[in-house]
N, C-alpha and C. Protein backbone atom coordinates (compact mmCIF):
# COMPACT_ATOMS: atom_id res chain seq x y z
N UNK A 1 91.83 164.07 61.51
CA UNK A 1 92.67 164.33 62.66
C UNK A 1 92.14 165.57 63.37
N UNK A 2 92.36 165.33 64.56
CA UNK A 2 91.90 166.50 65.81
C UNK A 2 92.43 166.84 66.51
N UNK A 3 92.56 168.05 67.19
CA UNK A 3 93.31 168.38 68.43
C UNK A 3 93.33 169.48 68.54
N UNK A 4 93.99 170.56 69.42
CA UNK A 4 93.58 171.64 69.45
C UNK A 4 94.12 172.79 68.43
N UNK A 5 93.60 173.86 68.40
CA UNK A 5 94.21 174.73 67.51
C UNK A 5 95.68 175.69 68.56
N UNK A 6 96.20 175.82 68.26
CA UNK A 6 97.33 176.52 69.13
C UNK A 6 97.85 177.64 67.87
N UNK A 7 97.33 178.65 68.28
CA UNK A 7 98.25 179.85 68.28
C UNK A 7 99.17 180.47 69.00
N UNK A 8 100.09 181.13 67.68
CA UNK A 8 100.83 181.64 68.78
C UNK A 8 101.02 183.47 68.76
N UNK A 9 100.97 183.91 69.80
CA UNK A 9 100.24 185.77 69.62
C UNK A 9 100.85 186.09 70.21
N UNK A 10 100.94 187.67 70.11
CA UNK A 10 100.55 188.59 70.96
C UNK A 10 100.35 190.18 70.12
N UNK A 11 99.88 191.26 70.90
CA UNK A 11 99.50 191.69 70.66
C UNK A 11 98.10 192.16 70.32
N UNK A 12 97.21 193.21 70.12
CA UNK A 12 95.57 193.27 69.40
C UNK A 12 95.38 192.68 68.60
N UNK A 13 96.50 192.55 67.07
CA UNK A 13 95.79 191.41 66.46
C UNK A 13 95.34 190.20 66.90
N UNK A 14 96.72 189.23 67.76
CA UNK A 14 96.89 188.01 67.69
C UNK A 14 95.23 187.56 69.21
N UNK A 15 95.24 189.36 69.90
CA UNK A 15 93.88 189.01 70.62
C UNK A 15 92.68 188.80 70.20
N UNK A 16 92.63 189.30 69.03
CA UNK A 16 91.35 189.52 67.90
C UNK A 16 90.82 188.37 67.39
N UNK A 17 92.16 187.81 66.89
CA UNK A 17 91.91 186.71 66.38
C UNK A 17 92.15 185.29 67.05
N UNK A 18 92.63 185.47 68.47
CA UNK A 18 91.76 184.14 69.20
C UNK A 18 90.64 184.40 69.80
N UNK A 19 90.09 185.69 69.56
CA UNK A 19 88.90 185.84 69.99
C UNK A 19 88.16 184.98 68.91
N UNK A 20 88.19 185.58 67.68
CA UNK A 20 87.16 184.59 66.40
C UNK A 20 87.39 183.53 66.67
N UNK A 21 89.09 183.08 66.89
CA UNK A 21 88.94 181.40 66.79
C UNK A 21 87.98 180.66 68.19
N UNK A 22 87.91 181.10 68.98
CA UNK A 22 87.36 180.81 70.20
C UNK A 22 85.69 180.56 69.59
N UNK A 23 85.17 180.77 68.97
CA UNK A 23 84.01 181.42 68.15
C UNK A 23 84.02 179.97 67.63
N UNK A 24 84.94 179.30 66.96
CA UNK A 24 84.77 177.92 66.00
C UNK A 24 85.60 176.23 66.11
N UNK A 25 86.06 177.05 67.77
CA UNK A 25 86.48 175.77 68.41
C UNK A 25 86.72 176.19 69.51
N UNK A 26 86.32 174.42 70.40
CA UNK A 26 86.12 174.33 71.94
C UNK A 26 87.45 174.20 72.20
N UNK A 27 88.58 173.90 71.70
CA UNK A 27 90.10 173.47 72.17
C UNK A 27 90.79 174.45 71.73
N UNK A 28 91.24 175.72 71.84
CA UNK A 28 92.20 176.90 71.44
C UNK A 28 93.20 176.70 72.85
N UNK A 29 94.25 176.50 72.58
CA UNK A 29 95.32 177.36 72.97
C UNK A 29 96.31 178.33 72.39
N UNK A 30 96.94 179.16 73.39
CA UNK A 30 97.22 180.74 72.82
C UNK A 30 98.57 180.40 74.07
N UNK A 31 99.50 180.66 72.70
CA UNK A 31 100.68 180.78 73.60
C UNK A 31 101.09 182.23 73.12
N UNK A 32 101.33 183.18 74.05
CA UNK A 32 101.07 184.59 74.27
C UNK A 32 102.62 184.81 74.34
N UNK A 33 103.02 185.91 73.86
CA UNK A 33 104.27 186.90 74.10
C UNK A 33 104.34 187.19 75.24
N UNK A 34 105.32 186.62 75.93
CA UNK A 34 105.86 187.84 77.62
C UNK A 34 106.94 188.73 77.46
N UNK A 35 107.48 189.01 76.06
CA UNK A 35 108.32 189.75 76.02
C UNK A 35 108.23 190.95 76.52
N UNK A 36 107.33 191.53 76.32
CA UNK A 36 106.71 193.23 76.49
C UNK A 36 106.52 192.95 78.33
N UNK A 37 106.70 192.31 78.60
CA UNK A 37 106.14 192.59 80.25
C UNK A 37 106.70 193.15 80.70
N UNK A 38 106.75 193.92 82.02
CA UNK A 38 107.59 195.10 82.60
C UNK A 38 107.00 195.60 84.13
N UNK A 39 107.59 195.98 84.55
CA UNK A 39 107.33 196.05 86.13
C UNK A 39 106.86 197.33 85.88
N UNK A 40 105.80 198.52 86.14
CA UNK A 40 105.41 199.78 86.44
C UNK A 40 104.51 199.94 87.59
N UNK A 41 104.82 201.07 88.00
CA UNK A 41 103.59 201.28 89.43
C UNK A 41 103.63 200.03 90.77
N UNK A 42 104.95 199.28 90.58
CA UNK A 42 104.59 198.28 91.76
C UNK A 42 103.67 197.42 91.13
N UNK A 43 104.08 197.05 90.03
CA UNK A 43 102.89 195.77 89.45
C UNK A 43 103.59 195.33 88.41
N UNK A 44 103.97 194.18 87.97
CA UNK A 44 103.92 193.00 87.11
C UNK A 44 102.80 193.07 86.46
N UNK A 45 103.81 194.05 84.77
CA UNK A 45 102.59 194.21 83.96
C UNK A 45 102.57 193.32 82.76
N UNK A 46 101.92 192.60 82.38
CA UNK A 46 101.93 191.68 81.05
C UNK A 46 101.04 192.06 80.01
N UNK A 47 101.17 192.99 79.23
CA UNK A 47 99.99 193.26 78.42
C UNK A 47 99.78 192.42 77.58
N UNK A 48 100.16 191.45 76.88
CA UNK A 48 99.99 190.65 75.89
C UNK A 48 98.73 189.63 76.41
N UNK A 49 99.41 188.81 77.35
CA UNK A 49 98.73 187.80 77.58
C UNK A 49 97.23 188.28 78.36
N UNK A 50 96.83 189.73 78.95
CA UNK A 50 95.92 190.29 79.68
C UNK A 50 95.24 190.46 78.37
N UNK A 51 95.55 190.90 77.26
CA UNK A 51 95.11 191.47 76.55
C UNK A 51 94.09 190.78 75.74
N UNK A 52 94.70 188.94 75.45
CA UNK A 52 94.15 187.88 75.31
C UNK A 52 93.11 187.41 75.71
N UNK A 53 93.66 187.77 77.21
CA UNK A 53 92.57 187.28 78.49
C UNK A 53 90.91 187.94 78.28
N UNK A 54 91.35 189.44 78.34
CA UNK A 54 90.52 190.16 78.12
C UNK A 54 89.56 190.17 76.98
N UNK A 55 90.31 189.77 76.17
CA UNK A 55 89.16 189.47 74.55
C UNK A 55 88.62 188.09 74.35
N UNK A 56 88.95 187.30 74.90
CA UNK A 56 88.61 185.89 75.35
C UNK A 56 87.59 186.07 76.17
N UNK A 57 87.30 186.77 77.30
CA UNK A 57 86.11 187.01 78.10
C UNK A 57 85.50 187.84 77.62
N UNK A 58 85.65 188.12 76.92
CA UNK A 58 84.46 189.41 76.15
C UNK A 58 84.14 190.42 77.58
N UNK A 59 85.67 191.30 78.06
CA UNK A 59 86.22 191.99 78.69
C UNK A 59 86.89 192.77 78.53
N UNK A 60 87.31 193.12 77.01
CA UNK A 60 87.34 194.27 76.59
C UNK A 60 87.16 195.70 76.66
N UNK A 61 87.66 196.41 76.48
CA UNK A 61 87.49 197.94 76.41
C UNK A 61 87.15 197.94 75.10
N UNK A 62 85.98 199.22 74.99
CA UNK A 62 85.64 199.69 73.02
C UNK A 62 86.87 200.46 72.47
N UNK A 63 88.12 200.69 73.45
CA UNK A 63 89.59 200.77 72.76
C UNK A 63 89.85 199.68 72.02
N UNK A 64 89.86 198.58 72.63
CA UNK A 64 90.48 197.56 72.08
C UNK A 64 91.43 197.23 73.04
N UNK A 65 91.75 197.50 74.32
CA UNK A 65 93.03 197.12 75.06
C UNK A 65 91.93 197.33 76.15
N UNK A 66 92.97 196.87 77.55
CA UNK A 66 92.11 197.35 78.98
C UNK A 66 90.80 196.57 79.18
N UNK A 67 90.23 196.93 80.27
CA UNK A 67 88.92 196.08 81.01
C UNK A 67 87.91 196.88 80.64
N UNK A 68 86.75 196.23 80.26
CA UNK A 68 85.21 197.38 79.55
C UNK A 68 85.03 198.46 81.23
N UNK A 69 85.23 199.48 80.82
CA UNK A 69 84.82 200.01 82.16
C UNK A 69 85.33 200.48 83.37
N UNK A 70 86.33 200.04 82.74
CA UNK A 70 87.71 200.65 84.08
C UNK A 70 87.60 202.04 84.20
N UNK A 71 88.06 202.30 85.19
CA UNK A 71 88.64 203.97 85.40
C UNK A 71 90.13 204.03 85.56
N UNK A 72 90.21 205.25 85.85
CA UNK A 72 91.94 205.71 85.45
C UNK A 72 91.82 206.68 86.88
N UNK A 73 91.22 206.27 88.12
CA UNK A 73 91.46 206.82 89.40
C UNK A 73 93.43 207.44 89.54
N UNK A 74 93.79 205.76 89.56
CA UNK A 74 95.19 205.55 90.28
C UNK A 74 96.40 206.69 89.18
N UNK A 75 96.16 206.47 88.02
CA UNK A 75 96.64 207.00 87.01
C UNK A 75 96.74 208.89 87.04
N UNK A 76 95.40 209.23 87.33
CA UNK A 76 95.78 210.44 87.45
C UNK A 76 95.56 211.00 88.43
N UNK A 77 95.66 210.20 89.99
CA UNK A 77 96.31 210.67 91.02
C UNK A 77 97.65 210.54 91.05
N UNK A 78 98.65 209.47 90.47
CA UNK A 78 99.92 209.92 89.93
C UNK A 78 100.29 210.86 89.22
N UNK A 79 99.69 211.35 88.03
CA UNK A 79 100.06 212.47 87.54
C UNK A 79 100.04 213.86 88.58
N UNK A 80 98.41 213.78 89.04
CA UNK A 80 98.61 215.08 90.41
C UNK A 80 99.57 215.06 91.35
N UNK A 81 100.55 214.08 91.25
CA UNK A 81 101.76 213.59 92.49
C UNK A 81 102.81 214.22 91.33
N UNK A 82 102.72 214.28 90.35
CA UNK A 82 103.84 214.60 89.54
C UNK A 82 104.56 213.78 88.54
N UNK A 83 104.12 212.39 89.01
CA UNK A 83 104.52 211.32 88.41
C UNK A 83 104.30 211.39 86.78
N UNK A 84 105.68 210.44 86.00
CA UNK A 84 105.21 210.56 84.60
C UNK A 84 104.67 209.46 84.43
N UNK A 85 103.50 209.26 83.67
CA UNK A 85 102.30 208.35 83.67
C UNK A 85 102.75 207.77 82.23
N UNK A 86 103.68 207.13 81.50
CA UNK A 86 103.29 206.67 80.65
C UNK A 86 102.92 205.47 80.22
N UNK A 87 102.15 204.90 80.90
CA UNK A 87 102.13 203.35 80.21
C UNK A 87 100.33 203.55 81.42
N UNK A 88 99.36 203.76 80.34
CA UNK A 88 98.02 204.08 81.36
C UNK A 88 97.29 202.39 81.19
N UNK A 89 97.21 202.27 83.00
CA UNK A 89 96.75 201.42 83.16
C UNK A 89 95.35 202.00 84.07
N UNK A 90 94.20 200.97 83.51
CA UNK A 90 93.00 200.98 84.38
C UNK A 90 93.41 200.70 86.02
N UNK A 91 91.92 201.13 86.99
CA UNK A 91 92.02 200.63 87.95
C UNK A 91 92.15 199.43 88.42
N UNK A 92 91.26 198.39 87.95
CA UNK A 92 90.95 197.17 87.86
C UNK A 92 92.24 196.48 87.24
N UNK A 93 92.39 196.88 86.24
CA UNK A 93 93.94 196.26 85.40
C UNK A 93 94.85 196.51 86.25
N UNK A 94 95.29 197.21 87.02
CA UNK A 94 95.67 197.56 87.66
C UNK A 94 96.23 196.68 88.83
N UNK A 95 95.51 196.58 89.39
CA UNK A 95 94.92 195.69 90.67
C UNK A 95 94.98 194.11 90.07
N UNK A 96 94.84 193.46 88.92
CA UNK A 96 95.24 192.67 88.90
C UNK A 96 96.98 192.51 88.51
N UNK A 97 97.70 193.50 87.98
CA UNK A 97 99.69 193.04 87.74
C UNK A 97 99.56 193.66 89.01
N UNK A 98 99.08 194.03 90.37
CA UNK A 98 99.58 194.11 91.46
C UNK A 98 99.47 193.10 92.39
N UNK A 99 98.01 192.23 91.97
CA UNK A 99 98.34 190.71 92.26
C UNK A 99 99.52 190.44 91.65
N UNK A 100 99.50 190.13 90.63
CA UNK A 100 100.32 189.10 89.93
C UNK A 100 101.77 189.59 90.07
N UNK A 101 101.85 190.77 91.00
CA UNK A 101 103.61 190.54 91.12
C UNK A 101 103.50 190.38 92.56
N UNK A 102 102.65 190.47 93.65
CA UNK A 102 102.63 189.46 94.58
C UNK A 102 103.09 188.24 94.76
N UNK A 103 101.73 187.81 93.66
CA UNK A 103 102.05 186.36 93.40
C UNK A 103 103.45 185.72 93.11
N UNK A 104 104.18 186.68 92.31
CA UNK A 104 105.35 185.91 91.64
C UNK A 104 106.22 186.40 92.87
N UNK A 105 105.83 187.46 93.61
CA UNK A 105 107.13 187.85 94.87
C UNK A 105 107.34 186.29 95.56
N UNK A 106 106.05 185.95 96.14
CA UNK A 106 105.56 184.34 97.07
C UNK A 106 105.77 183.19 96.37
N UNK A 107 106.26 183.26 94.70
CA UNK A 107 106.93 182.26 94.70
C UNK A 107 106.44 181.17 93.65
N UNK A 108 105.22 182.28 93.03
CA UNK A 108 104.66 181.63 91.91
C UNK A 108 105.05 181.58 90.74
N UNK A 109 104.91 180.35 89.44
CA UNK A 109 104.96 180.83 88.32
C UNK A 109 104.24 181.59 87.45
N UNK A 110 104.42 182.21 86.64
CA UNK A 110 104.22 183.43 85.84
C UNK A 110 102.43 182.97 85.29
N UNK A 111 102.20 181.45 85.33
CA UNK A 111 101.19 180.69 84.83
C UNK A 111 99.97 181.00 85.95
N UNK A 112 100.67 180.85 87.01
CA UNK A 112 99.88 180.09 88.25
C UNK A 112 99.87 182.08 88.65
N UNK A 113 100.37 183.11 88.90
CA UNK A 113 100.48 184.31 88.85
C UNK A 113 99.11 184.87 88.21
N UNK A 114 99.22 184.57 86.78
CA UNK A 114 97.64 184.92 86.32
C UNK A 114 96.35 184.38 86.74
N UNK A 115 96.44 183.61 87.01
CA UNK A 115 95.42 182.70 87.66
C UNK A 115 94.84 183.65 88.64
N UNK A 116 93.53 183.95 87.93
CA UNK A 116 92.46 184.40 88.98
C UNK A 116 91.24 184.00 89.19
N UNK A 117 90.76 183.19 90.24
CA UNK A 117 89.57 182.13 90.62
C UNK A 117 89.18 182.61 91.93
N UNK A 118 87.52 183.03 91.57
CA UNK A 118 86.91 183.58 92.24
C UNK A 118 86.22 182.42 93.15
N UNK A 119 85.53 182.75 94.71
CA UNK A 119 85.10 181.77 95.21
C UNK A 119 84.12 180.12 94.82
N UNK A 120 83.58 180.59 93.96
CA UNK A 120 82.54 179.82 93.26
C UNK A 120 83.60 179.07 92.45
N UNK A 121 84.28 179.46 91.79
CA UNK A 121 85.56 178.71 90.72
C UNK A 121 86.29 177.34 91.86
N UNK A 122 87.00 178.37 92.93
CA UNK A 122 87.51 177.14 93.58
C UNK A 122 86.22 176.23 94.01
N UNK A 123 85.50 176.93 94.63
CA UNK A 123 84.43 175.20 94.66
C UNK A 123 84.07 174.55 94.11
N UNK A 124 83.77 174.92 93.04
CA UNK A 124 83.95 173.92 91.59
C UNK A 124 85.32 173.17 91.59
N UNK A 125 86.52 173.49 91.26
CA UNK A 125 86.92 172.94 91.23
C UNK A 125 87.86 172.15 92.46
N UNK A 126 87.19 172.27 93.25
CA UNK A 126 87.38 171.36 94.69
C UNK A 126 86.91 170.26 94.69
N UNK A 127 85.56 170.36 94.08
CA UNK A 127 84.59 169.04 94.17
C UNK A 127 85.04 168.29 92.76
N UNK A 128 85.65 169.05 91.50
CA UNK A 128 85.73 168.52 90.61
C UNK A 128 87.34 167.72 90.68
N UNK A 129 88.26 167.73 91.74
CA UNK A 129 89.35 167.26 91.92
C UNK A 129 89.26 166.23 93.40
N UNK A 130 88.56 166.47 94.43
CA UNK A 130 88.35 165.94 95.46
C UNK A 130 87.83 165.05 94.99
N UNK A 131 86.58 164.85 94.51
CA UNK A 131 85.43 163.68 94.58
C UNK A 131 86.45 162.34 93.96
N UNK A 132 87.11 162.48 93.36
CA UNK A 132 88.24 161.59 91.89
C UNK A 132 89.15 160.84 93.80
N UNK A 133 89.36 161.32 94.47
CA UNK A 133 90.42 161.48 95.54
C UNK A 133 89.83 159.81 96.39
N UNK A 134 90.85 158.95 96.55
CA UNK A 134 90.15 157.31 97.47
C UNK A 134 89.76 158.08 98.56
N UNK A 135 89.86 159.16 99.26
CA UNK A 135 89.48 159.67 100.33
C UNK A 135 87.75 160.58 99.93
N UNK A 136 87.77 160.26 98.73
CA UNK A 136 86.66 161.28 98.70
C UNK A 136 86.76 162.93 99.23
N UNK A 137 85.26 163.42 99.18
CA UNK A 137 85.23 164.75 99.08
C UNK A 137 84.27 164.87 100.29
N UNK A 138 85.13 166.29 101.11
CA UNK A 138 84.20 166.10 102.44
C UNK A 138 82.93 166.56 101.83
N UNK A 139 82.08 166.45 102.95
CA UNK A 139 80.83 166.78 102.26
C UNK A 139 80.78 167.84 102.68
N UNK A 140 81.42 169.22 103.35
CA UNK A 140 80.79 170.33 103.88
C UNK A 140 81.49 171.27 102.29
N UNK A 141 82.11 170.58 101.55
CA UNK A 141 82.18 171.12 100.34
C UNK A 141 81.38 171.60 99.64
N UNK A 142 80.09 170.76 99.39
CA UNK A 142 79.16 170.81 98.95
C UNK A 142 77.93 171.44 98.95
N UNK A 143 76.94 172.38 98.45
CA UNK A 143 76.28 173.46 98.38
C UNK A 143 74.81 172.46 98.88
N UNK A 144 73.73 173.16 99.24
CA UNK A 144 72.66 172.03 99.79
C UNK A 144 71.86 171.27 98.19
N UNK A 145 72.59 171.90 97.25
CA UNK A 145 71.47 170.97 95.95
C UNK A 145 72.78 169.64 95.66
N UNK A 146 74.04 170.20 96.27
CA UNK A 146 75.12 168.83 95.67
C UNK A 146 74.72 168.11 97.39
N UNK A 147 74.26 168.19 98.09
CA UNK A 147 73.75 166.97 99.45
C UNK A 147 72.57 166.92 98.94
N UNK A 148 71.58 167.22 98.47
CA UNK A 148 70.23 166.96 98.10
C UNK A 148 70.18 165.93 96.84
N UNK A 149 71.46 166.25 95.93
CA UNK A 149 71.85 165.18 94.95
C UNK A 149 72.08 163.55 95.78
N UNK A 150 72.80 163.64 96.84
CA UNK A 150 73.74 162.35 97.16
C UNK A 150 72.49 161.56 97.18
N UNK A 151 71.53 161.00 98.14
CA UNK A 151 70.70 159.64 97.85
C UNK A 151 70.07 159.62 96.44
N UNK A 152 70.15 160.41 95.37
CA UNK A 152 70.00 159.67 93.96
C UNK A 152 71.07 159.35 93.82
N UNK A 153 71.98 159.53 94.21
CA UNK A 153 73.88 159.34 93.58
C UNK A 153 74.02 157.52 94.56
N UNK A 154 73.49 157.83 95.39
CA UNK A 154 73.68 156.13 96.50
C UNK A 154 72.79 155.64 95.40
N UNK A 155 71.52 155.65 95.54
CA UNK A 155 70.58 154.51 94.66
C UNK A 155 70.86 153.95 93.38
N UNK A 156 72.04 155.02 92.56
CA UNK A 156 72.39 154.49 91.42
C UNK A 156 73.23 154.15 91.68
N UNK A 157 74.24 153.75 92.92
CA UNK A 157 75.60 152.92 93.13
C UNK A 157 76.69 153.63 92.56
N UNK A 158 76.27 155.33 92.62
CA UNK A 158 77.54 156.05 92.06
C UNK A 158 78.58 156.66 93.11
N UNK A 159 77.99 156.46 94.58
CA UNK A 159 78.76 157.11 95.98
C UNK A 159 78.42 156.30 96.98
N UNK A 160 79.48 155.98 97.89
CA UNK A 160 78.94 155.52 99.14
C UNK A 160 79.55 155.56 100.33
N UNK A 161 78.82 155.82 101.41
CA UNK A 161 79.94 156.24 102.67
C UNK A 161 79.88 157.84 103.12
N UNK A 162 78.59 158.27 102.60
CA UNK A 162 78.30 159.84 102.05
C UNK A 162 77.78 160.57 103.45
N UNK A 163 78.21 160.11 104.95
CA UNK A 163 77.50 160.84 105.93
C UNK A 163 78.39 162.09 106.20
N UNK A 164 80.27 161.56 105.85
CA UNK A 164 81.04 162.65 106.26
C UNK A 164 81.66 162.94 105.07
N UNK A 165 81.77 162.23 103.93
CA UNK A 165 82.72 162.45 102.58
C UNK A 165 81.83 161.64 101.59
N UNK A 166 81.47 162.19 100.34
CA UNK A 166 81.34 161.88 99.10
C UNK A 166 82.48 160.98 98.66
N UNK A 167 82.23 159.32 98.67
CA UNK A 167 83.36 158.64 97.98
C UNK A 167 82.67 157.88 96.72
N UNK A 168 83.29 158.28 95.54
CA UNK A 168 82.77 157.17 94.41
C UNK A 168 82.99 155.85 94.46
N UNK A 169 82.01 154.86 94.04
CA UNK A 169 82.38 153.45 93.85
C UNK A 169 82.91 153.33 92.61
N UNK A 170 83.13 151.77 92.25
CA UNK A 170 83.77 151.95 91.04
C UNK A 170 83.02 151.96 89.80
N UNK A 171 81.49 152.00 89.88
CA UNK A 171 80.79 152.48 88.88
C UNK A 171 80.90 153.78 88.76
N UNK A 172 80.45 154.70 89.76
CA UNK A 172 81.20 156.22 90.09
C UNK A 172 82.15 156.72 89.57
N UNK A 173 83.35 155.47 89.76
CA UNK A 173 84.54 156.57 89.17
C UNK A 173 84.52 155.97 87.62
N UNK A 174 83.59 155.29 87.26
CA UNK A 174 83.46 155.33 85.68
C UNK A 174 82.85 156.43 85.55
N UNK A 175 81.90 157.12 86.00
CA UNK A 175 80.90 157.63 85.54
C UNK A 175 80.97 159.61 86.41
N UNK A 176 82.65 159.37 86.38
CA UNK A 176 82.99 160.53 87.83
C UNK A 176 82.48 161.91 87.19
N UNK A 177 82.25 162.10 86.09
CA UNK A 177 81.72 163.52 84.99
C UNK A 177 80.14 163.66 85.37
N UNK A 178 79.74 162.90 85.45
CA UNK A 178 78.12 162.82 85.34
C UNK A 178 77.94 162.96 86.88
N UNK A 179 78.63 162.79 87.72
CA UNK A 179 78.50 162.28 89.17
C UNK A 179 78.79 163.63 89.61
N UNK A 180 80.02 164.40 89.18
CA UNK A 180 80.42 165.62 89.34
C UNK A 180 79.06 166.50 88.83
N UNK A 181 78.61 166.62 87.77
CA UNK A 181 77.48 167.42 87.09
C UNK A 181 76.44 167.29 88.26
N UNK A 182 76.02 166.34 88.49
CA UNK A 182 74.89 166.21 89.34
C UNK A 182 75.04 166.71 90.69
N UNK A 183 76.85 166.71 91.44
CA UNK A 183 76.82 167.08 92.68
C UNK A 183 76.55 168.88 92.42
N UNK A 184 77.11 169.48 91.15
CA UNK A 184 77.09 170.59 91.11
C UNK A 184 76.11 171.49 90.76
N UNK A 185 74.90 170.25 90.45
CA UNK A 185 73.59 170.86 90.40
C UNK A 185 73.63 171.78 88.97
């Protein structure tokens, strides 16, 4: 039997150790503590699940908490304001629970809140949700090695109709993983 491993954490240990497990399987999920979360500085702070995040990307601080490399700008220009600083957050850390209480101001969930996808991410996954679409995927989606792909993708009968949109046939949408790989070069 198979399926994924699911822990459930929070805290440095419980980050530690989906870090190892990450190490000996491709399917981990980590259902993370939001108890500890707390609003400071105008930011939606979640340390648990950041904390995860962070040791999962091998994004760490050599503390063990925080982003490798952050500074503490914001932190102790509050203190020079007078402010009591206790809960020290990086710059960068920072800047992201000030997204993420944006996010949740506009109406997001706490899931979709963490969610941070950089330009390259959404185009990936534009082409990896579009192309699947009966409308297909426009083609100005596509980078010049995923249009330099399409006439091997026609000759093998995996797209067709490819002057304004990438549409799979129905060999294509058997084969929509391999079709995706190749548009993404």
């Amino acid at each position: 039997m198979s399926g994924p491993v699911v822990l459930l954490t929070g805290g440095t240990g419980g980050a530690k150790l989906a870090r190892g497990l990450a190490e000996v399987t491709d399917d981990l999920v980590a259902v993370v503590n939001t108890g500890d979360d707390v609003e400071a500085y105008g930011a939606h702070v979640s340390p648990d699940p950041d904390l995860v995040s962070f040791w999962l990307a091998d994004r760490i601080d050599a503390r063990g908490w925080g982003l490798d490399g952050d500074t503490f700008h914001v932190m102790d220009g509050l203190r020079e304001l007078g402010d009591d600083v206790w809960f020290n957050l990086g710059d960068r850390d920072l800047a992201l629970c000030v997204r993420r209480a944006r996010r949740l101001a506009e109406g997001a969930t706490p899931a979709h809140a963490r969610e941070v996808l950089d330009a390259e991410t959404r185009r990936v996954e534009r082409v990896l949700l579009e192309v699947r679409l009966r409308s297909g995927l426009p083609l100005e989606a596509l980078d010049e090695a995923g249009r330099a792909a399409l006439p091997g993708l026609v000759a093998d009968g995996l797209v067709e109709g490819w002057h304004d949109r990438v549409v799979l046939t129905l060999r294509g949408r058997l084969l929509a993983d391999g079709v995706v790989h190749r548009l993404l070069g």
